[in-house]
C-alpha atoms as a PDB file:
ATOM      1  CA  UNK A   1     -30.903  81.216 -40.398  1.00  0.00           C
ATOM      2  CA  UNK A   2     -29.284  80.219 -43.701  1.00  0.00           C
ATOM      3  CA  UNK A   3     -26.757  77.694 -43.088  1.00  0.00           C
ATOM      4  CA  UNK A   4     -25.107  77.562 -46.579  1.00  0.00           C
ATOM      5  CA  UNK A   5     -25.427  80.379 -48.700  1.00  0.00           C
ATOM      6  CA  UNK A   6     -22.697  80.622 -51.789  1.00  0.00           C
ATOM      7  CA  UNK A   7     -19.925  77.729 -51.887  1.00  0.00           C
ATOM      8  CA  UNK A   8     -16.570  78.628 -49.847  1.00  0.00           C
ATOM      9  CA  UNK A   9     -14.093  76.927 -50.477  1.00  0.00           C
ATOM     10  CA  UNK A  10     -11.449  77.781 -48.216  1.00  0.00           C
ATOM     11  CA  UNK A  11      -7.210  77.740 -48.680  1.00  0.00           C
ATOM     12  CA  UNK A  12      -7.304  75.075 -46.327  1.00  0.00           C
ATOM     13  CA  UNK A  13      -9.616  72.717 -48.453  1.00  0.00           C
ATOM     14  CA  UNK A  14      -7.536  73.946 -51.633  1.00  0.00           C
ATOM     15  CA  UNK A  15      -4.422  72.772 -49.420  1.00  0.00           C
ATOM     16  CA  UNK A  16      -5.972  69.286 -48.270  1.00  0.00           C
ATOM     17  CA  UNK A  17      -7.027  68.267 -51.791  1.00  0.00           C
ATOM     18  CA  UNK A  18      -3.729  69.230 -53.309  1.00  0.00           C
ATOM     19  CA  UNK A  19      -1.920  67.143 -50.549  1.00  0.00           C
ATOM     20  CA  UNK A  20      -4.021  64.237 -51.759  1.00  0.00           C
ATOM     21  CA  UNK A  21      -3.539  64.671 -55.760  1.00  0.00           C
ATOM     22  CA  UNK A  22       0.339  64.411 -54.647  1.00  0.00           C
ATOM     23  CA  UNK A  23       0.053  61.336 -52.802  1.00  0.00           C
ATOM     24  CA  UNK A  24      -2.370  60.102 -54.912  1.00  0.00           C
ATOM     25  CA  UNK A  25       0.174  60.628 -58.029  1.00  0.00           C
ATOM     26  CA  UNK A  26       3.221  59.642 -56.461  1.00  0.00           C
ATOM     27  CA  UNK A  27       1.984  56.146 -54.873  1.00  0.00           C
ATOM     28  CA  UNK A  28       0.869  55.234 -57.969  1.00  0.00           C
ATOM     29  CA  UNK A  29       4.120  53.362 -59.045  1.00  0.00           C
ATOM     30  CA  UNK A  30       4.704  51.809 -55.211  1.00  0.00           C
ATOM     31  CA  UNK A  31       1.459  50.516 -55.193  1.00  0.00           C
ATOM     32  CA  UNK A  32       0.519  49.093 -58.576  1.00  0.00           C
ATOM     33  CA  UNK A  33       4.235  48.397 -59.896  1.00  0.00           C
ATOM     34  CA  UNK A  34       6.804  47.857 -57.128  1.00  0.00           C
ATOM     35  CA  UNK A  35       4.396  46.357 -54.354  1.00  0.00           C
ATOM     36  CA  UNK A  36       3.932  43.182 -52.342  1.00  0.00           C
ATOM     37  CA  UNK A  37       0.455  43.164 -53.239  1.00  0.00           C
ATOM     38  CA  UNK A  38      -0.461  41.148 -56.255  1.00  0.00           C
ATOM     39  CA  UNK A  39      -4.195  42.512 -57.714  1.00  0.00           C
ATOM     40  CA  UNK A  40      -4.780  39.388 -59.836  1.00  0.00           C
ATOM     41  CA  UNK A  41      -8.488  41.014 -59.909  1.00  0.00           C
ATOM     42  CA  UNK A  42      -7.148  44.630 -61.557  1.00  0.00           C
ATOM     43  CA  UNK A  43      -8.911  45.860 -58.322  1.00  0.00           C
ATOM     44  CA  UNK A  44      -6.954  47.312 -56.482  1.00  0.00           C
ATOM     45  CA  UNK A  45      -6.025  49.063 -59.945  1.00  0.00           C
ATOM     46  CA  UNK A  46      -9.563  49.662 -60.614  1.00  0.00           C
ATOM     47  CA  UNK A  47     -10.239  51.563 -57.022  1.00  0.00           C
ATOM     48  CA  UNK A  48      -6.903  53.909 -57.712  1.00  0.00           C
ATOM     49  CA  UNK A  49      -8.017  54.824 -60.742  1.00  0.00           C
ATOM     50  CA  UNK A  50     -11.326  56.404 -59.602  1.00  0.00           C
ATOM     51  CA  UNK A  51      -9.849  57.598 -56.221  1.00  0.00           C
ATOM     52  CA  UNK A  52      -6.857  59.662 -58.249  1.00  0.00           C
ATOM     53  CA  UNK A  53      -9.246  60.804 -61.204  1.00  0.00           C
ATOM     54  CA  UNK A  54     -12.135  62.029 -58.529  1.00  0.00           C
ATOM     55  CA  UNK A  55      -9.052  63.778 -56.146  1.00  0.00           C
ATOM     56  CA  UNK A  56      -7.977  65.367 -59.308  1.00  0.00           C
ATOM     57  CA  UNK A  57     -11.642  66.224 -60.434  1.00  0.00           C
ATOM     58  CA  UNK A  58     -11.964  67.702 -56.968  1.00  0.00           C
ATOM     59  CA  UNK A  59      -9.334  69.825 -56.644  1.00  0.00           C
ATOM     60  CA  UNK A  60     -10.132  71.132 -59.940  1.00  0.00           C
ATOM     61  CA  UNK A  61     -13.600  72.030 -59.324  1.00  0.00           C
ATOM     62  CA  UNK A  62     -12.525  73.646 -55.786  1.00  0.00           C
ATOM     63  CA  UNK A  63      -9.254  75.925 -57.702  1.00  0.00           C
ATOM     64  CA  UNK A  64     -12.139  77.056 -60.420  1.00  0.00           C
ATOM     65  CA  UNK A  65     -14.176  78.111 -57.932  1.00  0.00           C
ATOM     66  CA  UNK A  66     -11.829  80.062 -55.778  1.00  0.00           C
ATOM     67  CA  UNK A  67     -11.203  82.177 -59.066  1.00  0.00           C
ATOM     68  CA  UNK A  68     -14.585  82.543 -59.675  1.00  0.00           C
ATOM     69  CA  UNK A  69     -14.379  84.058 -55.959  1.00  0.00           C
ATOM     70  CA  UNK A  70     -12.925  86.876 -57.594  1.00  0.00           C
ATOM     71  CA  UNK A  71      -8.788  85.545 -57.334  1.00  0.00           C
ATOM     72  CA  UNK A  72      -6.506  86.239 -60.697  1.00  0.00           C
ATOM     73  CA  UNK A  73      -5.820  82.977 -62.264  1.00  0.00           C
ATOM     74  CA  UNK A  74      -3.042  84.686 -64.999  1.00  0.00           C
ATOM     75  CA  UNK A  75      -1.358  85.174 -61.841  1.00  0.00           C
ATOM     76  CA  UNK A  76      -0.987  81.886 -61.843  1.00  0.00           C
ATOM     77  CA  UNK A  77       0.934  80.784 -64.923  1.00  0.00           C
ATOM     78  CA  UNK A  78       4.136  80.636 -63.182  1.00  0.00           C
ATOM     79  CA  UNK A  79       3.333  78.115 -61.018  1.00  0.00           C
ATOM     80  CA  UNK A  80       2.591  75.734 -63.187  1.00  0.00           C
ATOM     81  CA  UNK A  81       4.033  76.351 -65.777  1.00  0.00           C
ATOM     82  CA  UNK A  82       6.734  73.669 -65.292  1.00  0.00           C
ATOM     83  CA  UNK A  83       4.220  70.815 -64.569  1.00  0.00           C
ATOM     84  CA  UNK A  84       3.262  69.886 -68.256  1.00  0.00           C
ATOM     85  CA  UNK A  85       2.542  71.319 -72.087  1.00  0.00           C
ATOM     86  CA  UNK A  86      -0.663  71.887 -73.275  1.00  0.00           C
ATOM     87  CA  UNK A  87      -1.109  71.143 -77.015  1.00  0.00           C
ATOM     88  CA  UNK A  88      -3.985  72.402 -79.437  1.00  0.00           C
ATOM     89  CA  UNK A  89      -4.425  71.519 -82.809  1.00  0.00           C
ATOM     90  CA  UNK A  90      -6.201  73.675 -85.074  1.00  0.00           C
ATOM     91  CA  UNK A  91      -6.118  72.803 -88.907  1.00  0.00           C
ATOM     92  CA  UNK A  92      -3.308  70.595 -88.958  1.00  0.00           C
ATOM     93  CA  UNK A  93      -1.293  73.106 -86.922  1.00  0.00           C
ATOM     94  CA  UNK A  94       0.012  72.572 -83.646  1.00  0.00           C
ATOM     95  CA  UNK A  95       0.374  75.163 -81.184  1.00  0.00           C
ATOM     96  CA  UNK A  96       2.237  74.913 -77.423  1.00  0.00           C
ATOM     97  CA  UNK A  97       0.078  77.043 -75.037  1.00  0.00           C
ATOM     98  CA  UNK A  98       0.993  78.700 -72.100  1.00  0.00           C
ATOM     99  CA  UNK A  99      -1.538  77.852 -69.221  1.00  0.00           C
ATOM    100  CA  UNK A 100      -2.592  78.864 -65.612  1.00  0.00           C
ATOM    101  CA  UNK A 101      -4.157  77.252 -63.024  1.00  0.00           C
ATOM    102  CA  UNK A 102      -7.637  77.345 -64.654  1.00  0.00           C
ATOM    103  CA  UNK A 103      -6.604  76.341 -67.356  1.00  0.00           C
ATOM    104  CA  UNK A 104      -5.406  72.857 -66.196  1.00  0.00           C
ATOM    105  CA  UNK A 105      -8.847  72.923 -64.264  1.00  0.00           C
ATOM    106  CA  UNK A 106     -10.959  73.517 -67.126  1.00  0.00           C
ATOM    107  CA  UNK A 107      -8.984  70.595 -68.720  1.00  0.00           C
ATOM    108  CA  UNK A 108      -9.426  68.412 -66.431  1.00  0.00           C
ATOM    109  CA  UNK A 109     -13.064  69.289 -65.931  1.00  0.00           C
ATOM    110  CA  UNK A 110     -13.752  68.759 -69.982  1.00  0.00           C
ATOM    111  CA  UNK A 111     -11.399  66.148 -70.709  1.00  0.00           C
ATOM    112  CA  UNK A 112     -12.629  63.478 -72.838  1.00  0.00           C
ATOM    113  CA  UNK A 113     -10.313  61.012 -71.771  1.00  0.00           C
ATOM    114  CA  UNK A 114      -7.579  60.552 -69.047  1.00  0.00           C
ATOM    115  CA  UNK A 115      -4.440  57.968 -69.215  1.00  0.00           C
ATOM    116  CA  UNK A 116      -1.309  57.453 -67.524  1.00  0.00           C
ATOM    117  CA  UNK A 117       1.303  54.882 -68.445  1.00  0.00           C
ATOM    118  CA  UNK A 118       3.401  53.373 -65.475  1.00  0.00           C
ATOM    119  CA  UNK A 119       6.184  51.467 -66.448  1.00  0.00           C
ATOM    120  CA  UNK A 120       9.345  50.007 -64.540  1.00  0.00           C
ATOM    121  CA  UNK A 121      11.613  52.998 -63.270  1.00  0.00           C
ATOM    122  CA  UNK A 122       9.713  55.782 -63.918  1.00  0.00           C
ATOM    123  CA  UNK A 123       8.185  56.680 -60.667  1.00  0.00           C
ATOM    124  CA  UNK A 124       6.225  60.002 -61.383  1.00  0.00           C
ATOM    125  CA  UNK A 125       4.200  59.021 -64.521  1.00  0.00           C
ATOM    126  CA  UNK A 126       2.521  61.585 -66.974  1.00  0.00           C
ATOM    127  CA  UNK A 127      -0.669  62.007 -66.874  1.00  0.00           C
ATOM    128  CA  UNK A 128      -2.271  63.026 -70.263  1.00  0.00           C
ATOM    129  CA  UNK A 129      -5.703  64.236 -70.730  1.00  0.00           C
ATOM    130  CA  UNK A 130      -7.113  65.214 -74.691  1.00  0.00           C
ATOM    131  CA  UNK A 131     -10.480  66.432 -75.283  1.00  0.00           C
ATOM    132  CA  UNK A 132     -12.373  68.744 -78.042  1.00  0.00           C
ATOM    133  CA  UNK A 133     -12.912  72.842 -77.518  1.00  0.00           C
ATOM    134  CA  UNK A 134     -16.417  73.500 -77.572  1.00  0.00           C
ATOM    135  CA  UNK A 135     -16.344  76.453 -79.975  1.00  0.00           C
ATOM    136  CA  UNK A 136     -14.760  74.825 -82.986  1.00  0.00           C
ATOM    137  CA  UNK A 137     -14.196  71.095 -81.449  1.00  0.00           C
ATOM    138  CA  UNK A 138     -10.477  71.669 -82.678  1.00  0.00           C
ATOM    139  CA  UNK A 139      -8.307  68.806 -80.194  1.00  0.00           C
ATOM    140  CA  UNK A 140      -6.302  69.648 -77.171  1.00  0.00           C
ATOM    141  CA  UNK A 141      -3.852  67.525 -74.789  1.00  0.00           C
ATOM    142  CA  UNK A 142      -2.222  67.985 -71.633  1.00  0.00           C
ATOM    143  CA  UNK A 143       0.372  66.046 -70.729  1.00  0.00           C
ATOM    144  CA  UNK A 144       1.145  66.817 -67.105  1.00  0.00           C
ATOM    145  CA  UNK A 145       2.371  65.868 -64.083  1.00  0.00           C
ATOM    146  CA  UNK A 146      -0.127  65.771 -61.523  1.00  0.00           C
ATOM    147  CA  UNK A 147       2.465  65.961 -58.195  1.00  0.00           C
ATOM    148  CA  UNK A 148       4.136  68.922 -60.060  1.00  0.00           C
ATOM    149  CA  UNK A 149       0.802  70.377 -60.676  1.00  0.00           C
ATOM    150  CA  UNK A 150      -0.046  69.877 -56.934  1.00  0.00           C
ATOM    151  CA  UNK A 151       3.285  71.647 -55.612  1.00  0.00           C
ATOM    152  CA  UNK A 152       2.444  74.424 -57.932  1.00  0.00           C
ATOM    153  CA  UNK A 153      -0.804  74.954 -56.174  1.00  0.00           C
ATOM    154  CA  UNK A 154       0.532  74.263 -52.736  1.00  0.00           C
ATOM    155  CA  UNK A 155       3.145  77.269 -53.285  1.00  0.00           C
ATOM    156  CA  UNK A 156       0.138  79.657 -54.589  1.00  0.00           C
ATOM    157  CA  UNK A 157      -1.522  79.068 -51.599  1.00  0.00           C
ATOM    158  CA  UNK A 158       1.776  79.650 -49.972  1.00  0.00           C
ATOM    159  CA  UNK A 159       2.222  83.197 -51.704  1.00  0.00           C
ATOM    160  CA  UNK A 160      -1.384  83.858 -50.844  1.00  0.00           C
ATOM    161  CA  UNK A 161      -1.457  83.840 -47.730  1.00  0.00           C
ATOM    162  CA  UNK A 162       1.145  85.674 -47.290  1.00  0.00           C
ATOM    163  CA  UNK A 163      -0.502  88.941 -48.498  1.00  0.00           C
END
């Protein structure tokens, strides 16, 4: 008996680790900004950091596989398409990109570096990831939103379930 086989990953799993990216994103500010708790270590900080970015890594790896499963990521572009811009730079040009759900996957996947800047009153913080294409290592960024990205997946799942 084979217990495994190929990896599933199920709209349910897709559903939980979207869930979590949200919260994840959007207790950022409470907790390490406007919170009762005072990490004079950096911490706390330090655990967030590597909770959110291996959540988001997660959830990436899980979406890319579900359209490797054989599921139309172009389809996707509209739901996400609100949650960020994705910037390339090729020869001193720079060109805004329209994206789908892979896309921000295969970002996050090859990103060379992550950062987010939380500052006083701004309570759902960009996230921005840059890294280099591996054909002609010309520079991208993605500046997103992590919650928006998550409510974009949430209502895919929504839509495809329904059919």
């Amino acid at each position: 008996m084979e217990l495994l086989g190929k990896h599933r990953v199920s709209f349910d799993v897709l559903r939980s680790l979207a869930v979590q990216c949200h919260a994840l994103d959007i207790s950022a500010y409470h907790l390490l900004l406007d919170s009762t708790h005072a990490d004079l270590s950096r911490r706390t900080k330090a655990a967030y950091e590597e909770l959110f970015t291996g959540q988001l890594l997660a959830l990436a790896i899980a979406l890319r596989m579900k359209f490797y499963q054989g599921l139309d990521h172009e389809a996707t572009i509209s739901y996400v398409s609100q949650c960020g811009l994705l910037y390339k730079y090729r020869q001193s040009d720079e060109e805004t990109v329209k994206f789908s759900m892979k896309d921000v996957c295969d970002k996050i996947i090859h990103a060379d570096s992550i950062s987010r800047y939380l500052e006083p009153g701004v309570e759902k913080p960009t996230t921005t990831l840059k890294g280099k294409d591996s054909r002609d290592q010309s520079e991208w960024e993605l500046s997103m939103s992590v919650s928006l990205f998550a409510e974009g997946v949430l209502n895919w799942i929504e839509d495809e379930q329904k059919t």
